[in-house]
Protein backbone atom coordinates (compact mmCIF):
# COMPACT_ATOMS: atom_id res chain seq x y z
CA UNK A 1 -115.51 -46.19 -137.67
CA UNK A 2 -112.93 -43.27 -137.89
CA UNK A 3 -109.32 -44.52 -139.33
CA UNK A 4 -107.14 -43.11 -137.17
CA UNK A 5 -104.08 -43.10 -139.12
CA UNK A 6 -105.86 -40.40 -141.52
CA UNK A 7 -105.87 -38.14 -138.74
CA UNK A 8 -102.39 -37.17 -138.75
CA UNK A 9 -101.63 -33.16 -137.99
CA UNK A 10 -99.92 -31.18 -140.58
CA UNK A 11 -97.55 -29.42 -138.18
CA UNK A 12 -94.38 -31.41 -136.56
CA UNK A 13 -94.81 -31.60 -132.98
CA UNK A 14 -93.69 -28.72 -131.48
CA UNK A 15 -90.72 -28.83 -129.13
CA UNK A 16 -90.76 -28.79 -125.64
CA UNK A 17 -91.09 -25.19 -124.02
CA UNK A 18 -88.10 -25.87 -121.21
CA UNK A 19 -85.75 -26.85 -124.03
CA UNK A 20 -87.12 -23.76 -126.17
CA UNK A 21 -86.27 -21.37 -122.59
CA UNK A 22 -83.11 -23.06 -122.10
CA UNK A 23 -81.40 -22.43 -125.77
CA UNK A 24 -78.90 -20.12 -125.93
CA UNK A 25 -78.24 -19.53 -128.81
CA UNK A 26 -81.14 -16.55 -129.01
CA UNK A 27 -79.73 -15.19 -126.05
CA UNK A 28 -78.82 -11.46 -126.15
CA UNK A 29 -74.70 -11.36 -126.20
CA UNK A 30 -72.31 -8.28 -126.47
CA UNK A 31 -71.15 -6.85 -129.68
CA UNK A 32 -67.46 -7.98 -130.95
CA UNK A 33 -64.60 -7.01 -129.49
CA UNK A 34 -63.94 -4.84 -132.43
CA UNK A 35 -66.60 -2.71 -132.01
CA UNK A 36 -65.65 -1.56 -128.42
CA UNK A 37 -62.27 -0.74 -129.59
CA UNK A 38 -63.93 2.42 -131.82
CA UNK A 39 -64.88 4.00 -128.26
CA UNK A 40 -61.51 4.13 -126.49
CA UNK A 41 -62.89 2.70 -122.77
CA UNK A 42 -59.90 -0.23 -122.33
CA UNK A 43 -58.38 2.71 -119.22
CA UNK A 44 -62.10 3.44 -117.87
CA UNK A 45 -62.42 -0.51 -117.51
CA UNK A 46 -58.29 -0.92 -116.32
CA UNK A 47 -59.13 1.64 -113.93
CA UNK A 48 -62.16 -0.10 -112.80
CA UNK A 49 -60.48 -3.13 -111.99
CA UNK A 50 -58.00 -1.75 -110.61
CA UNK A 51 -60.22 0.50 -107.84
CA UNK A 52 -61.89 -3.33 -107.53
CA UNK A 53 -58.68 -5.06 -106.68
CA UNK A 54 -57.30 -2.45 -104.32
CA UNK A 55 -58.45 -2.98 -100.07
CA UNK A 56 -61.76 -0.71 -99.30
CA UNK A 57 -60.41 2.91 -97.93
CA UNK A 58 -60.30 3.49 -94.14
CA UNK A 59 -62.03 6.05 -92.16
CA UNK A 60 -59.54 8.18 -90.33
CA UNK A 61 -62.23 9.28 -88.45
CA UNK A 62 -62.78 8.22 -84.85
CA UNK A 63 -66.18 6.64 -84.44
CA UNK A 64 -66.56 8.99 -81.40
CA UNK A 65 -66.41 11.85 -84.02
CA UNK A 66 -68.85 10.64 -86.24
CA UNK A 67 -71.54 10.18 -83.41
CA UNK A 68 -74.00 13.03 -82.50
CA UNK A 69 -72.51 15.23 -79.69
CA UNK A 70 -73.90 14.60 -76.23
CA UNK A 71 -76.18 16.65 -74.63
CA UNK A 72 -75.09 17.58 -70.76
CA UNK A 73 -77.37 19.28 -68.47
């Protein structure tokens, strides 16, 4: 007979993998805020939200003027 209590593995038991895909804390994340002050963007991004707050532009264009001409025999 085989004592089973001899049998134990040498490695832990390994975690589970949803817990292992669900940690954070490996997860890629931006650099500091200090480091995107060396490349002078803040009025590219101001501007950015800015064009994303404003209303979409009109067309001042008719729709009939944007349609192909008709053809008249």
């Amino acid at each position: 007979m085989s004592d089973e209590g001899s049998e134990t593995p040498s490695n832990p038991p390994r975690a589970s993998r949803f817990r292992e895909h669900t940690n954070t804390s490996n997860s890629i994340r931006p650099p500091p805020d200090e480091l995107w002050k060396d490349i002078a963007i803040d009025n590219l991004i101001d501007k950015f939200n800015e064009e994303n707050a404003a209303p979409p532009p009109t067309s001042r264009k008719s729709s009939r003027e944007n349609s192909a001409p008709e053809l008249r025999a």
